[in-house]
PDB file of N, CA and C in Angstrom:
ATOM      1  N   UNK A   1       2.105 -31.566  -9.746  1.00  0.00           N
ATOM      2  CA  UNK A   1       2.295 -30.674  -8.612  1.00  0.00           C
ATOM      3  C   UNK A   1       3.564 -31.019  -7.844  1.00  0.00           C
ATOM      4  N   UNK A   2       4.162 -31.639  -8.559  1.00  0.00           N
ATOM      5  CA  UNK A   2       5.625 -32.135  -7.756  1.00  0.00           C
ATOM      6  C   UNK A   2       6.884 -31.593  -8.389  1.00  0.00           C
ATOM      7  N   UNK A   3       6.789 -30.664  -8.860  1.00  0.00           N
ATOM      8  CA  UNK A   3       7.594 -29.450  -9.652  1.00  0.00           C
ATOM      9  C   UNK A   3       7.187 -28.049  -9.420  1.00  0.00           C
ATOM     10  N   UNK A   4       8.354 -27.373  -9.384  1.00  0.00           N
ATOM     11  CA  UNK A   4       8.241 -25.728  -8.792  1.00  0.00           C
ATOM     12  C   UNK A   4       8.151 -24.917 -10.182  1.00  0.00           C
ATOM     13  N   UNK A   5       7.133 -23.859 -10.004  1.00  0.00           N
ATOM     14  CA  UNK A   5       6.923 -23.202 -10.978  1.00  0.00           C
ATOM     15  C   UNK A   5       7.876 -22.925 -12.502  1.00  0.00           C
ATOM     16  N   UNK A   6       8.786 -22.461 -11.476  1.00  0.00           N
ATOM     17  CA  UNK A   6       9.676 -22.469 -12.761  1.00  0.00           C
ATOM     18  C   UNK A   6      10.367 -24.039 -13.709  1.00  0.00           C
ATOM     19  N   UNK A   7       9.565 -24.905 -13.035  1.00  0.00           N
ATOM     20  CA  UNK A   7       9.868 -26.532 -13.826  1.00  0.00           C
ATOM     21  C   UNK A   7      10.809 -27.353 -12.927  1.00  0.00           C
ATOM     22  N   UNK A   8      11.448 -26.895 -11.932  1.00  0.00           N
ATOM     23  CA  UNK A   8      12.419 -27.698 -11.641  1.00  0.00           C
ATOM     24  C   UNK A   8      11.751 -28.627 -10.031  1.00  0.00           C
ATOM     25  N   UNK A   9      12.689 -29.493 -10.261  1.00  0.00           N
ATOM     26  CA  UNK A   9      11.744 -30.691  -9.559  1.00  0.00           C
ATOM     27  C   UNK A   9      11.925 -29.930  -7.631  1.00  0.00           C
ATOM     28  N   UNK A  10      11.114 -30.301  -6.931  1.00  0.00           N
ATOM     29  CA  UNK A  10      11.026 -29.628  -5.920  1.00  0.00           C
ATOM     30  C   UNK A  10      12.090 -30.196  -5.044  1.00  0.00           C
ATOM     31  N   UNK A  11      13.416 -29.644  -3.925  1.00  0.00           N
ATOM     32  CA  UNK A  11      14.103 -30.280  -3.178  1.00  0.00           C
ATOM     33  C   UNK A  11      13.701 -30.413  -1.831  1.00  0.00           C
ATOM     34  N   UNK A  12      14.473 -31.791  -1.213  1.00  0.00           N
ATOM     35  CA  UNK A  12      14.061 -31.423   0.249  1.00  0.00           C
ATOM     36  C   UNK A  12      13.789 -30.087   0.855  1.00  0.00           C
ATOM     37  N   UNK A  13      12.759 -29.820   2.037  1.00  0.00           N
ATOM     38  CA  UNK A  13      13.064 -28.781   2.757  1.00  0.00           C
ATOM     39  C   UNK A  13      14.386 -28.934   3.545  1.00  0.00           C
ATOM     40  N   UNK A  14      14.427 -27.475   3.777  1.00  0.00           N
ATOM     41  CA  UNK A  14      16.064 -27.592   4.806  1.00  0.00           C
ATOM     42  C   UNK A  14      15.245 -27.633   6.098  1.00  0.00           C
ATOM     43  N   UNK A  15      16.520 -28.002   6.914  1.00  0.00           N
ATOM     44  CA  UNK A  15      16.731 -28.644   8.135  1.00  0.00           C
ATOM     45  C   UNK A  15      15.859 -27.285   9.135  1.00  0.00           C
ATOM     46  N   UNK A  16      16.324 -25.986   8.630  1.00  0.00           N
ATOM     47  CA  UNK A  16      15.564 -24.877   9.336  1.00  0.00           C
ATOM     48  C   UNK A  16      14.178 -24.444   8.912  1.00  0.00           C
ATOM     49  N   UNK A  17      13.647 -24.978   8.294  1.00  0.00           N
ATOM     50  CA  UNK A  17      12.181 -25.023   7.776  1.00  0.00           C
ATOM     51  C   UNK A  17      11.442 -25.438   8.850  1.00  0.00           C
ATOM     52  N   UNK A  18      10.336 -24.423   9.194  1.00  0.00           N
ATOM     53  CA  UNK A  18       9.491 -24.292  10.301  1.00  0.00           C
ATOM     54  C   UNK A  18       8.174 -25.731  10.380  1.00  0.00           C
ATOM     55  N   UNK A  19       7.925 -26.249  11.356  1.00  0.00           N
ATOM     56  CA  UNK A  19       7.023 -27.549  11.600  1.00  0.00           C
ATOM     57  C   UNK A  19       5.817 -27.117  10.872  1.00  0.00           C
ATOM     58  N   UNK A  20       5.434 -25.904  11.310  1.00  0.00           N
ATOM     59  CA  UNK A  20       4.303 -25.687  10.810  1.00  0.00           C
ATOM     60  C   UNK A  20       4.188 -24.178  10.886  1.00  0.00           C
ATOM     61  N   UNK A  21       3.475 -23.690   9.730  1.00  0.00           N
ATOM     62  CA  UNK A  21       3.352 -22.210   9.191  1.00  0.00           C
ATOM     63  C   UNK A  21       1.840 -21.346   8.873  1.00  0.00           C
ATOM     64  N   UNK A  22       1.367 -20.175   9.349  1.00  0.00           N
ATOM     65  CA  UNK A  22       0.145 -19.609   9.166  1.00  0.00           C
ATOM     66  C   UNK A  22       0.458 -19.151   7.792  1.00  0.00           C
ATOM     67  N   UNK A  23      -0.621 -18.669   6.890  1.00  0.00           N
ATOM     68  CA  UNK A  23      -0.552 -18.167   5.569  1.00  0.00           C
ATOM     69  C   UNK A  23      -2.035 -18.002   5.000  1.00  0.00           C
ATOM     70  N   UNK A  24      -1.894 -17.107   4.246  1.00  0.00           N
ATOM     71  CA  UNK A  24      -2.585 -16.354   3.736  1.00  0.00           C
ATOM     72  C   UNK A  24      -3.079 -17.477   2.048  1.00  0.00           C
ATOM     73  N   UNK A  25      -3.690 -17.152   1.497  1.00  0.00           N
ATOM     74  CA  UNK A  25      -3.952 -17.417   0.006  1.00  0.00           C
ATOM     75  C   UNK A  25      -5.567 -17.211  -0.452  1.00  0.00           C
ATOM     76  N   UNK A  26      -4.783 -16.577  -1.946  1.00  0.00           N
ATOM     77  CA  UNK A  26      -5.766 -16.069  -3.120  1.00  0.00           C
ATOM     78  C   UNK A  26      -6.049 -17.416  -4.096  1.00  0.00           C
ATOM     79  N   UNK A  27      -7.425 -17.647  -4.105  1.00  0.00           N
ATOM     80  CA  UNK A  27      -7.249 -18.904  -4.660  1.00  0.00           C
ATOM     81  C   UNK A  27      -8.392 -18.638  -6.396  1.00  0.00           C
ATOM     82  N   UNK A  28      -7.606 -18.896  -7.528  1.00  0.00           N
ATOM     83  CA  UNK A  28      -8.107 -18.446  -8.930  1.00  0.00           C
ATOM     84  C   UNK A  28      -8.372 -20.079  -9.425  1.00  0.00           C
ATOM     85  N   UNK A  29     -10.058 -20.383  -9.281  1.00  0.00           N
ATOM     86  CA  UNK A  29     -10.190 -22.101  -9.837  1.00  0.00           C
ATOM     87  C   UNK A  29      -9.865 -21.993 -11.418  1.00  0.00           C
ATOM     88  N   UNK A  30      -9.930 -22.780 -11.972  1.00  0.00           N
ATOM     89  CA  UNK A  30      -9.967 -22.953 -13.437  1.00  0.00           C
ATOM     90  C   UNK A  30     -10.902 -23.883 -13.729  1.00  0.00           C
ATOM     91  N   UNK A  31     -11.281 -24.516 -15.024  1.00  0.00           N
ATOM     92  CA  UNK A  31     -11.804 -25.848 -15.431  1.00  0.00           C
ATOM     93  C   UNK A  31     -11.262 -27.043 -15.126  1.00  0.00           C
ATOM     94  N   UNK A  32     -11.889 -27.920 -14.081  1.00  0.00           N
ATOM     95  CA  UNK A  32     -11.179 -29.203 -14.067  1.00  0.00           C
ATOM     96  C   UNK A  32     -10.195 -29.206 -12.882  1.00  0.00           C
ATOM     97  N   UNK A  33     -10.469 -28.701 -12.053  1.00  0.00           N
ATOM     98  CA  UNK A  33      -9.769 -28.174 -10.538  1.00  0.00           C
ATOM     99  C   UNK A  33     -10.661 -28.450  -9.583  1.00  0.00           C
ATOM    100  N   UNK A  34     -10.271 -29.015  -8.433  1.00  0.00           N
ATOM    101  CA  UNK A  34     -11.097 -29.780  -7.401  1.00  0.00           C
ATOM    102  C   UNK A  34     -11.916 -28.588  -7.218  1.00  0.00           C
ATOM    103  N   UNK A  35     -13.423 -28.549  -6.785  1.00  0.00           N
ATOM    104  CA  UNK A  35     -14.868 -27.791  -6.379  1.00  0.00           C
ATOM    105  C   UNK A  35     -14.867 -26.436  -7.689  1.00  0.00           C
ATOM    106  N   UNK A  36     -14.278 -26.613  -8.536  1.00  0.00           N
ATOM    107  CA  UNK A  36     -14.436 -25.459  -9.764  1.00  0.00           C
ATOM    108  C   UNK A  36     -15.948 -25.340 -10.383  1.00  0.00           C
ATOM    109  N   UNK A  37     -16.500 -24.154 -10.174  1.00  0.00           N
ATOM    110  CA  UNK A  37     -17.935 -23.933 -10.528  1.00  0.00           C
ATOM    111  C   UNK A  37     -18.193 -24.245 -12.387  1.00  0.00           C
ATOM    112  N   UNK A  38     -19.089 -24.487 -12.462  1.00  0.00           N
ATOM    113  CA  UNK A  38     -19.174 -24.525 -13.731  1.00  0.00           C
ATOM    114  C   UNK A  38     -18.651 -23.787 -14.791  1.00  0.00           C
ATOM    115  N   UNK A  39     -19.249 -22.176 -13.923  1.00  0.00           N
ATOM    116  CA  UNK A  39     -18.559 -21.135 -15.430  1.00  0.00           C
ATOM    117  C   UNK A  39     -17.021 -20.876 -14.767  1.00  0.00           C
ATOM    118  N   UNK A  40     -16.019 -21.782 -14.269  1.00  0.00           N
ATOM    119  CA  UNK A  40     -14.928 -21.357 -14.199  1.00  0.00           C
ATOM    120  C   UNK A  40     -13.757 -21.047 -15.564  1.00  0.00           C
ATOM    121  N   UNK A  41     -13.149 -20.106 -15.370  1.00  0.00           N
ATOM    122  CA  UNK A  41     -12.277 -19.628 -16.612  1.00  0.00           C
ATOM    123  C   UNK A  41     -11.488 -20.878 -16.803  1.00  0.00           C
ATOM    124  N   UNK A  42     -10.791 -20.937 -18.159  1.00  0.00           N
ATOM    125  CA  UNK A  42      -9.767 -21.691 -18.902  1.00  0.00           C
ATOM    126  C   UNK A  42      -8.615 -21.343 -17.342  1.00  0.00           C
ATOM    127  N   UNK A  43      -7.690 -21.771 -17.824  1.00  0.00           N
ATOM    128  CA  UNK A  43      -6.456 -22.363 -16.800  1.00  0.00           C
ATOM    129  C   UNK A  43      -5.752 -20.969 -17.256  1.00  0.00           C
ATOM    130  N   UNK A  44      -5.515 -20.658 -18.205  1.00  0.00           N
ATOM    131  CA  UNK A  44      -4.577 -19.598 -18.262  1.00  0.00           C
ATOM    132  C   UNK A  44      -5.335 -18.317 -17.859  1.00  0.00           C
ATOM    133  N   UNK A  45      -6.516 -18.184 -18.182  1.00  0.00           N
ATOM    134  CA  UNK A  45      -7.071 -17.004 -17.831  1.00  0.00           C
ATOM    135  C   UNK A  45      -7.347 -16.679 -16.654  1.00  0.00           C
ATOM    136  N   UNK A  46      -7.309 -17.898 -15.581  1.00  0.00           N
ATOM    137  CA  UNK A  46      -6.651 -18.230 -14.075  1.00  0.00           C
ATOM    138  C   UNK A  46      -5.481 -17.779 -13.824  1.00  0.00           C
ATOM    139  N   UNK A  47      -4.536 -18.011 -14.592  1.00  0.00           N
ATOM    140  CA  UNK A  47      -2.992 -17.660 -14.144  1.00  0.00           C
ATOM    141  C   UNK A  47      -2.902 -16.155 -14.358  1.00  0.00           C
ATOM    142  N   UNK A  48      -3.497 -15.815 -15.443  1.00  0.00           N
ATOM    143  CA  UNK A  48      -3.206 -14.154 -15.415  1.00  0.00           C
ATOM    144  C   UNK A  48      -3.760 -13.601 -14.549  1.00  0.00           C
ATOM    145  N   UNK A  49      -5.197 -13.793 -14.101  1.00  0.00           N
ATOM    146  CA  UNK A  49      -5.791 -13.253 -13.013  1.00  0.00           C
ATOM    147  C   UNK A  49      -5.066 -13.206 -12.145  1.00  0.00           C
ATOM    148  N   UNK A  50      -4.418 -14.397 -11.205  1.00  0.00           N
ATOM    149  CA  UNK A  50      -3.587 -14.287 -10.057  1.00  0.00           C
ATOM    150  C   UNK A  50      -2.282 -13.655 -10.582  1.00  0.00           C
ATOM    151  N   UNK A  51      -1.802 -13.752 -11.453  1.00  0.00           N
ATOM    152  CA  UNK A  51      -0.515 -13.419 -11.710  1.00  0.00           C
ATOM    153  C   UNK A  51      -0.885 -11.652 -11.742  1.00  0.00           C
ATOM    154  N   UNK A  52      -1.614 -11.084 -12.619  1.00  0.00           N
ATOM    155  CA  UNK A  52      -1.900  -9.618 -12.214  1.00  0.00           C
ATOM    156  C   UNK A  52      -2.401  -8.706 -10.763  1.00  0.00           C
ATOM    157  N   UNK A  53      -2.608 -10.123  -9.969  1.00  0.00           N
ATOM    158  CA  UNK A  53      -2.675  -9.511  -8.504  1.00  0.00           C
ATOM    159  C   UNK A  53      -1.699  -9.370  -7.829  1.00  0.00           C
ATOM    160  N   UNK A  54      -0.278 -10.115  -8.031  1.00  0.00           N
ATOM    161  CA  UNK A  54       0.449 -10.378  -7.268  1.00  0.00           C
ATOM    162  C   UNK A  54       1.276  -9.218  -6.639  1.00  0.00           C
ATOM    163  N   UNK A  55       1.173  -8.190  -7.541  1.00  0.00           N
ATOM    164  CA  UNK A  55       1.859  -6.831  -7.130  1.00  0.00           C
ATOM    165  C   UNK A  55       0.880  -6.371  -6.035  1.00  0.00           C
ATOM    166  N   UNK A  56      -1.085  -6.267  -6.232  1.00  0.00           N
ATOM    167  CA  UNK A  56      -1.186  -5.673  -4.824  1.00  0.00           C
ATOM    168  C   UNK A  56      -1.171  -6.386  -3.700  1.00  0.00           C
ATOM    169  N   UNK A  57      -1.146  -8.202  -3.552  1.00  0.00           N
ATOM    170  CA  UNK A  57      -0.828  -8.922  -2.607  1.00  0.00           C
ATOM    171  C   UNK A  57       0.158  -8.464  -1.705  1.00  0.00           C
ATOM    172  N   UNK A  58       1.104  -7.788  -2.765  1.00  0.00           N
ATOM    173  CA  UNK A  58       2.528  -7.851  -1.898  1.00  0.00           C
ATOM    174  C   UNK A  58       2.632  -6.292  -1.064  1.00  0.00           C
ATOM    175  N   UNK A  59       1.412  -5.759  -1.847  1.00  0.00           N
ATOM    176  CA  UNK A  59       1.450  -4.101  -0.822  1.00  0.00           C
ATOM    177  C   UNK A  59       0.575  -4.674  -0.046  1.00  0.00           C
ATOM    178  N   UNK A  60      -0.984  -5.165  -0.445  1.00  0.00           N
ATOM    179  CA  UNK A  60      -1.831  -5.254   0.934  1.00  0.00           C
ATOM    180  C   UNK A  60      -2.461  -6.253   0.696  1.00  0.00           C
ATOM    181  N   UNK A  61      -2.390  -7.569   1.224  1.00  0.00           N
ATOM    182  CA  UNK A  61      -2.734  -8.874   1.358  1.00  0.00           C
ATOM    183  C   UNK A  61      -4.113  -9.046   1.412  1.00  0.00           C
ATOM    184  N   UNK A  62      -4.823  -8.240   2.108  1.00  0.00           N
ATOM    185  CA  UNK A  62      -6.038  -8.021   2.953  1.00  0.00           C
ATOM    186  C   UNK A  62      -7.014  -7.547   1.615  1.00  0.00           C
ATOM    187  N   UNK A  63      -6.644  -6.496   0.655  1.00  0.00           N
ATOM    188  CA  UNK A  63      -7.362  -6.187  -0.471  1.00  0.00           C
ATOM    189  C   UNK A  63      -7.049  -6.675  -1.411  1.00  0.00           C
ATOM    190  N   UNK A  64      -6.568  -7.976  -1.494  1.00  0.00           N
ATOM    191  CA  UNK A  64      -5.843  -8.395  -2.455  1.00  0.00           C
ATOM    192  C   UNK A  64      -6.826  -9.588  -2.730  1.00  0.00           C
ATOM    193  N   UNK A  65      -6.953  -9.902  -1.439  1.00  0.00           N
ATOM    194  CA  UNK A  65      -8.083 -11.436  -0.634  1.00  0.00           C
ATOM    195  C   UNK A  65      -9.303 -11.247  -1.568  1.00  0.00           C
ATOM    196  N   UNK A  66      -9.560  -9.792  -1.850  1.00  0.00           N
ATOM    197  CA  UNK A  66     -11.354  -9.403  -2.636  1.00  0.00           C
ATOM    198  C   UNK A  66     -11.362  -9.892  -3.644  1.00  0.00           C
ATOM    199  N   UNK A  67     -10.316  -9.526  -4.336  1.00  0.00           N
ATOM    200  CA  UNK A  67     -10.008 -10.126  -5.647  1.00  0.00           C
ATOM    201  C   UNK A  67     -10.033 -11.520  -6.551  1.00  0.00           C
ATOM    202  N   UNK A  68     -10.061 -12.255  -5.298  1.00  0.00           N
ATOM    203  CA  UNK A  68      -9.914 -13.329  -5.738  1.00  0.00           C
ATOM    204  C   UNK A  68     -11.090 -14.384  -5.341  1.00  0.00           C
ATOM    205  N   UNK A  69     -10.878 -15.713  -5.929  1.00  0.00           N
ATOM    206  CA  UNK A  69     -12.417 -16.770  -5.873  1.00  0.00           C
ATOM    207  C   UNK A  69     -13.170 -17.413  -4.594  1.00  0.00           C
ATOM    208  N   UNK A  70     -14.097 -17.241  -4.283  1.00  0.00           N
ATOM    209  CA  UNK A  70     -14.319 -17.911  -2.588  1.00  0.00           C
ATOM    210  C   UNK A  70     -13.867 -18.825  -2.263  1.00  0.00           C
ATOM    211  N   UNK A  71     -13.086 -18.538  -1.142  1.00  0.00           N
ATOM    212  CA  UNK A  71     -12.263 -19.493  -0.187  1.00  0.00           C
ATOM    213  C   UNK A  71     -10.900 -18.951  -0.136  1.00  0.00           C
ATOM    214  N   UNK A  72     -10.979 -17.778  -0.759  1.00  0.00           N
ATOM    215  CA  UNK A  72      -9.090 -16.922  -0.224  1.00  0.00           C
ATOM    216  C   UNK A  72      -9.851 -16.345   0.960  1.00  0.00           C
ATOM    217  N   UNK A  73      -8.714 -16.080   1.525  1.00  0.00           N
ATOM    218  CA  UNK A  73      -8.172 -15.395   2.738  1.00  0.00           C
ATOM    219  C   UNK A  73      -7.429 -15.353   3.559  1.00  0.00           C
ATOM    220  N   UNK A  74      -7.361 -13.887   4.117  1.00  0.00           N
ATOM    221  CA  UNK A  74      -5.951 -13.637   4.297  1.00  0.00           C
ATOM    222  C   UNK A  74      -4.971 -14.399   5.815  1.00  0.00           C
ATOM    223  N   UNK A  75      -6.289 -14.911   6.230  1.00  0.00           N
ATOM    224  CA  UNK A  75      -5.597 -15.848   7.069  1.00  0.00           C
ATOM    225  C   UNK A  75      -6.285 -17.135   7.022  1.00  0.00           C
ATOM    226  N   UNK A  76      -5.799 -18.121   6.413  1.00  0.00           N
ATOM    227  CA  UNK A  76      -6.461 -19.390   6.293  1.00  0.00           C
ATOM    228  C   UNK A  76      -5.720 -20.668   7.442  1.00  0.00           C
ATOM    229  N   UNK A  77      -5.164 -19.730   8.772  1.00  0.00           N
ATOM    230  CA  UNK A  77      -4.541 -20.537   9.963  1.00  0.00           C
ATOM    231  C   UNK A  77      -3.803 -20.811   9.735  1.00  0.00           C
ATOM    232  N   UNK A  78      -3.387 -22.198  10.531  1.00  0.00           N
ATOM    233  CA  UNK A  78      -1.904 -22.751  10.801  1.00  0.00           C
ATOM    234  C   UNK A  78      -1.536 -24.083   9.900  1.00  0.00           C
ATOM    235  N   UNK A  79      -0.801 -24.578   9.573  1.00  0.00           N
ATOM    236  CA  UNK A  79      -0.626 -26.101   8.415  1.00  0.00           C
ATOM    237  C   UNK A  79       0.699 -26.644   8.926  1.00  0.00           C
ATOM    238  N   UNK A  80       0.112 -27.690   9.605  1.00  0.00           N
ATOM    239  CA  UNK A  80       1.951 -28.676   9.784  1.00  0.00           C
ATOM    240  C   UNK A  80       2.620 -29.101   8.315  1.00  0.00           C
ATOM    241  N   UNK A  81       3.309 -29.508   8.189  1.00  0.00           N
ATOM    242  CA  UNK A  81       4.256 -29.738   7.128  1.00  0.00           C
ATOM    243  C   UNK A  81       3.415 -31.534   6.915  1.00  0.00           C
ATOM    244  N   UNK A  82       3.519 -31.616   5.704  1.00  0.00           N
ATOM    245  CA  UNK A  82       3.057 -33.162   5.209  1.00  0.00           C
ATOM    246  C   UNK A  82       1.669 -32.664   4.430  1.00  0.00           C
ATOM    247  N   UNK A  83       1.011 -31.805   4.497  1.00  0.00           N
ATOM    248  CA  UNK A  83      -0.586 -31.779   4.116  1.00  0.00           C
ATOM    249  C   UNK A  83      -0.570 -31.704   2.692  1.00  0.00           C
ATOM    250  N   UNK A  84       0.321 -30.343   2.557  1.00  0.00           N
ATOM    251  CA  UNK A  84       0.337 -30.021   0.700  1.00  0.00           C
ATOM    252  C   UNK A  84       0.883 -30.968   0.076  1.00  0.00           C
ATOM    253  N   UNK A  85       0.569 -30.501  -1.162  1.00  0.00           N
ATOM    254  CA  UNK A  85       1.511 -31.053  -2.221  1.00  0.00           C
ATOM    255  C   UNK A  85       2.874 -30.610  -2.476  1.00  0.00           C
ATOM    256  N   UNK A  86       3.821 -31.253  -3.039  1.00  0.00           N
ATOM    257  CA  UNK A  86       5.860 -30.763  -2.905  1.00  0.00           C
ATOM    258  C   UNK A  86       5.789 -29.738  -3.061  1.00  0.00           C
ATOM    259  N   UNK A  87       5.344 -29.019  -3.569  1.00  0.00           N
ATOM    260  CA  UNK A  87       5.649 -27.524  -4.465  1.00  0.00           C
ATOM    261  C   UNK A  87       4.978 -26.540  -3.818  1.00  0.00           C
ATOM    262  N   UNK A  88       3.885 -26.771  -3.553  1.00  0.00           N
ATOM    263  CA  UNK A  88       3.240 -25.765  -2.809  1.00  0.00           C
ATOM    264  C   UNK A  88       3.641 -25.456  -1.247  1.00  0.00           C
ATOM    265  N   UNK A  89       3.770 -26.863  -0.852  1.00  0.00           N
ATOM    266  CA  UNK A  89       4.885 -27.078   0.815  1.00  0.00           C
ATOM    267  C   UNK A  89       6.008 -26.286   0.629  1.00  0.00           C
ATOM    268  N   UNK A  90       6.726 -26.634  -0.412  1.00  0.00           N
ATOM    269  CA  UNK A  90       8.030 -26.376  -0.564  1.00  0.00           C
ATOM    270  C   UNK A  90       8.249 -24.726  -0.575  1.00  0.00           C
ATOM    271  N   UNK A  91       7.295 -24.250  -1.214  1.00  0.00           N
ATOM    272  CA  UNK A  91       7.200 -22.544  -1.235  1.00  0.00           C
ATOM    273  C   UNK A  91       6.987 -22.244  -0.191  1.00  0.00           C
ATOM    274  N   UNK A  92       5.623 -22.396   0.930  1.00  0.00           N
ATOM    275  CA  UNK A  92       4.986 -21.853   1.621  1.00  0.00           C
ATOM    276  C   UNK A  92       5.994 -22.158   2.567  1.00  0.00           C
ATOM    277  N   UNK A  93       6.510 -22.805   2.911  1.00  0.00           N
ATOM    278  CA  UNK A  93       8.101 -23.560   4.155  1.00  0.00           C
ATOM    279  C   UNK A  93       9.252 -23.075   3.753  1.00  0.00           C
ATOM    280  N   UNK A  94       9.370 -22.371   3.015  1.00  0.00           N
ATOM    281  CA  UNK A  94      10.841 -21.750   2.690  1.00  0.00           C
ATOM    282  C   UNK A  94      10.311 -20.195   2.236  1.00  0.00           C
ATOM    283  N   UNK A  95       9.217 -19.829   2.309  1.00  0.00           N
ATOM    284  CA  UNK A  95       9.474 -18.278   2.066  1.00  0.00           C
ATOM    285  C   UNK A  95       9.297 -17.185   3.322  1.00  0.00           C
ATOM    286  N   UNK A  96      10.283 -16.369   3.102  1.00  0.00           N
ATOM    287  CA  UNK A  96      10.378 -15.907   4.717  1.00  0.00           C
ATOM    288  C   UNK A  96       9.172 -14.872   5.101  1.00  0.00           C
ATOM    289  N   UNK A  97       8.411 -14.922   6.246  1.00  0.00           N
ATOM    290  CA  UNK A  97       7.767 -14.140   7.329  1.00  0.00           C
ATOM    291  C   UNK A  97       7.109 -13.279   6.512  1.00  0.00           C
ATOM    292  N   UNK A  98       5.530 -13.339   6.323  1.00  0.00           N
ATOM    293  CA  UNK A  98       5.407 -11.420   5.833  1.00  0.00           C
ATOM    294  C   UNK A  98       5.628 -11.589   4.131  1.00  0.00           C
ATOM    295  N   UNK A  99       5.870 -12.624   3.914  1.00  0.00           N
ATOM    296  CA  UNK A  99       5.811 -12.412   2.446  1.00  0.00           C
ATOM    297  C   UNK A  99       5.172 -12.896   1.467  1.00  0.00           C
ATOM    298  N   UNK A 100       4.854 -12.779   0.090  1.00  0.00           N
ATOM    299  CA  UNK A 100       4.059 -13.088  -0.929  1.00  0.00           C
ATOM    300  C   UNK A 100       5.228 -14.011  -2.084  1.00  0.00           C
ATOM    301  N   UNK A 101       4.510 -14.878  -2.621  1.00  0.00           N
ATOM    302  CA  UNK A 101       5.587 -15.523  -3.432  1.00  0.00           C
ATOM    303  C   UNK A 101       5.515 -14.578  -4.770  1.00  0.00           C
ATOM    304  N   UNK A 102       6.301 -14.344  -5.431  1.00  0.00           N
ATOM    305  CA  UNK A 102       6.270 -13.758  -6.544  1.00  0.00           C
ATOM    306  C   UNK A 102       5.747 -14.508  -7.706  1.00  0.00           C
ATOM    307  N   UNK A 103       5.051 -15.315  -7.865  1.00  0.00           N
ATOM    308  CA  UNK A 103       4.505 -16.078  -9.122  1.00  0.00           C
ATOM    309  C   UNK A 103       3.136 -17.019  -8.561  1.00  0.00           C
ATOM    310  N   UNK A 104       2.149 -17.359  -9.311  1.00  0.00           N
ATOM    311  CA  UNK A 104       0.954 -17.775  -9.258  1.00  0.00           C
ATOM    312  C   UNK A 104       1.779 -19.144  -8.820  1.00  0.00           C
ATOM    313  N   UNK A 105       0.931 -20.297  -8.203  1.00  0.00           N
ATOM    314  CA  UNK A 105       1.043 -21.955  -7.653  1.00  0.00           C
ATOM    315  C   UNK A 105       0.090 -22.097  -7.930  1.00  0.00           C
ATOM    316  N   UNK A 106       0.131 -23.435  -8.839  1.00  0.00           N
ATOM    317  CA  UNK A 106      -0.241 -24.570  -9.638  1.00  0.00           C
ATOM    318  C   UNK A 106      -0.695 -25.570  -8.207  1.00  0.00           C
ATOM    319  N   UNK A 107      -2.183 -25.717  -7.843  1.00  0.00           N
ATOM    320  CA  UNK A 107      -2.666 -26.704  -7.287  1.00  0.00           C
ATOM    321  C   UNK A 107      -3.367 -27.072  -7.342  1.00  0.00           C
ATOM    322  N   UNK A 108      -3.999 -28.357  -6.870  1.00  0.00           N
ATOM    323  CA  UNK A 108      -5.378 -29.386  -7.634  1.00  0.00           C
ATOM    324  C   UNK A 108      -6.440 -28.463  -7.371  1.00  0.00           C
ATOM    325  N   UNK A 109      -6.627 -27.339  -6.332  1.00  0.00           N
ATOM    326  CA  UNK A 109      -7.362 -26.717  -6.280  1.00  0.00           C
ATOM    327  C   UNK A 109      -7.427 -25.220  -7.302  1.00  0.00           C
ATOM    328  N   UNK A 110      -6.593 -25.227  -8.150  1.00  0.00           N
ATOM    329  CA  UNK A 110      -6.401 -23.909  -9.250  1.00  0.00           C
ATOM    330  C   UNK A 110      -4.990 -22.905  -8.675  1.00  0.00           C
ATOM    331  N   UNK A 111      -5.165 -21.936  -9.141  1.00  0.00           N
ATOM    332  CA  UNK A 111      -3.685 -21.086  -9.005  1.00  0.00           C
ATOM    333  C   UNK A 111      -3.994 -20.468  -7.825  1.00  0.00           C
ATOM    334  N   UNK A 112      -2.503 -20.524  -6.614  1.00  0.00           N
ATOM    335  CA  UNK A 112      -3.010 -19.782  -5.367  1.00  0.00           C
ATOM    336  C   UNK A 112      -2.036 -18.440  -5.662  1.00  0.00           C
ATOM    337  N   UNK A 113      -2.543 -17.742  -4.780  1.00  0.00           N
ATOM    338  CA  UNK A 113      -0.926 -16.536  -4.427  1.00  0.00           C
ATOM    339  C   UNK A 113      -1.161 -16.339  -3.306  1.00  0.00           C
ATOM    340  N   UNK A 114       0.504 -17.094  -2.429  1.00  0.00           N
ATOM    341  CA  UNK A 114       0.396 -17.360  -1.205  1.00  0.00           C
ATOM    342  C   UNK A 114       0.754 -16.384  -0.744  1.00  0.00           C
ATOM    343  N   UNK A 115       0.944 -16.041   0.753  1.00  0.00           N
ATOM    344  CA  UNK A 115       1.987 -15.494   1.816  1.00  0.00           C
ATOM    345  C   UNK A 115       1.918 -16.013   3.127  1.00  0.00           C
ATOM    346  N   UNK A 116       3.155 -16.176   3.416  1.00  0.00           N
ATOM    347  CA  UNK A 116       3.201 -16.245   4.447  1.00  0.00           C
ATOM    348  C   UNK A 116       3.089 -15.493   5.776  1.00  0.00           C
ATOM    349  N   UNK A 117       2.633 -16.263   6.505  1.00  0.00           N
ATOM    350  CA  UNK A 117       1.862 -14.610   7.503  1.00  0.00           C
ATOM    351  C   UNK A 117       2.472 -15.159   8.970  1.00  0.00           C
ATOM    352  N   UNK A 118       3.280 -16.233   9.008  1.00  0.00           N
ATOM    353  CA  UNK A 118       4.046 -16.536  10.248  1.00  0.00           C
ATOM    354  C   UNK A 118       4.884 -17.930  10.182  1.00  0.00           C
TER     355      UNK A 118
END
């Protein structure tokens, strides 16, 4: 979890990266992912799930939340910086206001699809 989706190792945040950020997330467990129910899907069949939502996340966050495994929603509060893991910090702290990341995140808890909601 200390690498950004696309493989590359995660960099400092910049200097204008907010203390702490509200956000949204769709959370898809897999097998072998912290609180994953028994009949949870294989890992990839996780990633497609979130990865085929990500288009209505980005129209409506709110119906997007249904879709996905208990414990998304569309406002899951406020998070100071230090809690996550590099990659998932690193997205959710650098993507601007109002927005959805364009690709599923890889976390001990299974694939999220974030946004940021402030």
């Amino acid at each position: 979890f200390d690498l950004l989706p696309n493989g590359k190792p995660v960099p400092p945040l910049p200097a204008t990266a907010p203390k702490r950020v509200g956000f949204g997330v769709i959370l898809f467990a897999y097998k072998g992912v912290q609180s994953a129910p028994k009949d949870a899907p294989t890992r990839q069949q996780a990633f497609e799930k979130a990865e085929s939502l990500i288009r209505l996340a980005k129209k409506n966050f709110k119906d997007a939340v249904k879709h996905g495994d208990r414990g998304s929603m569309a406002d899951a509060g406020h998070i100071p910086r230090g809690v996550l893991e590099p990659a998932v910090e690193y997205i959710l702290f650098t993507l601007p206001k109002g927005s959805v990341y364009d690709q599923p995140v890889d976390t001990p808890r299974g694939y999220w699809v974030i946004r940021r909601n402030d």
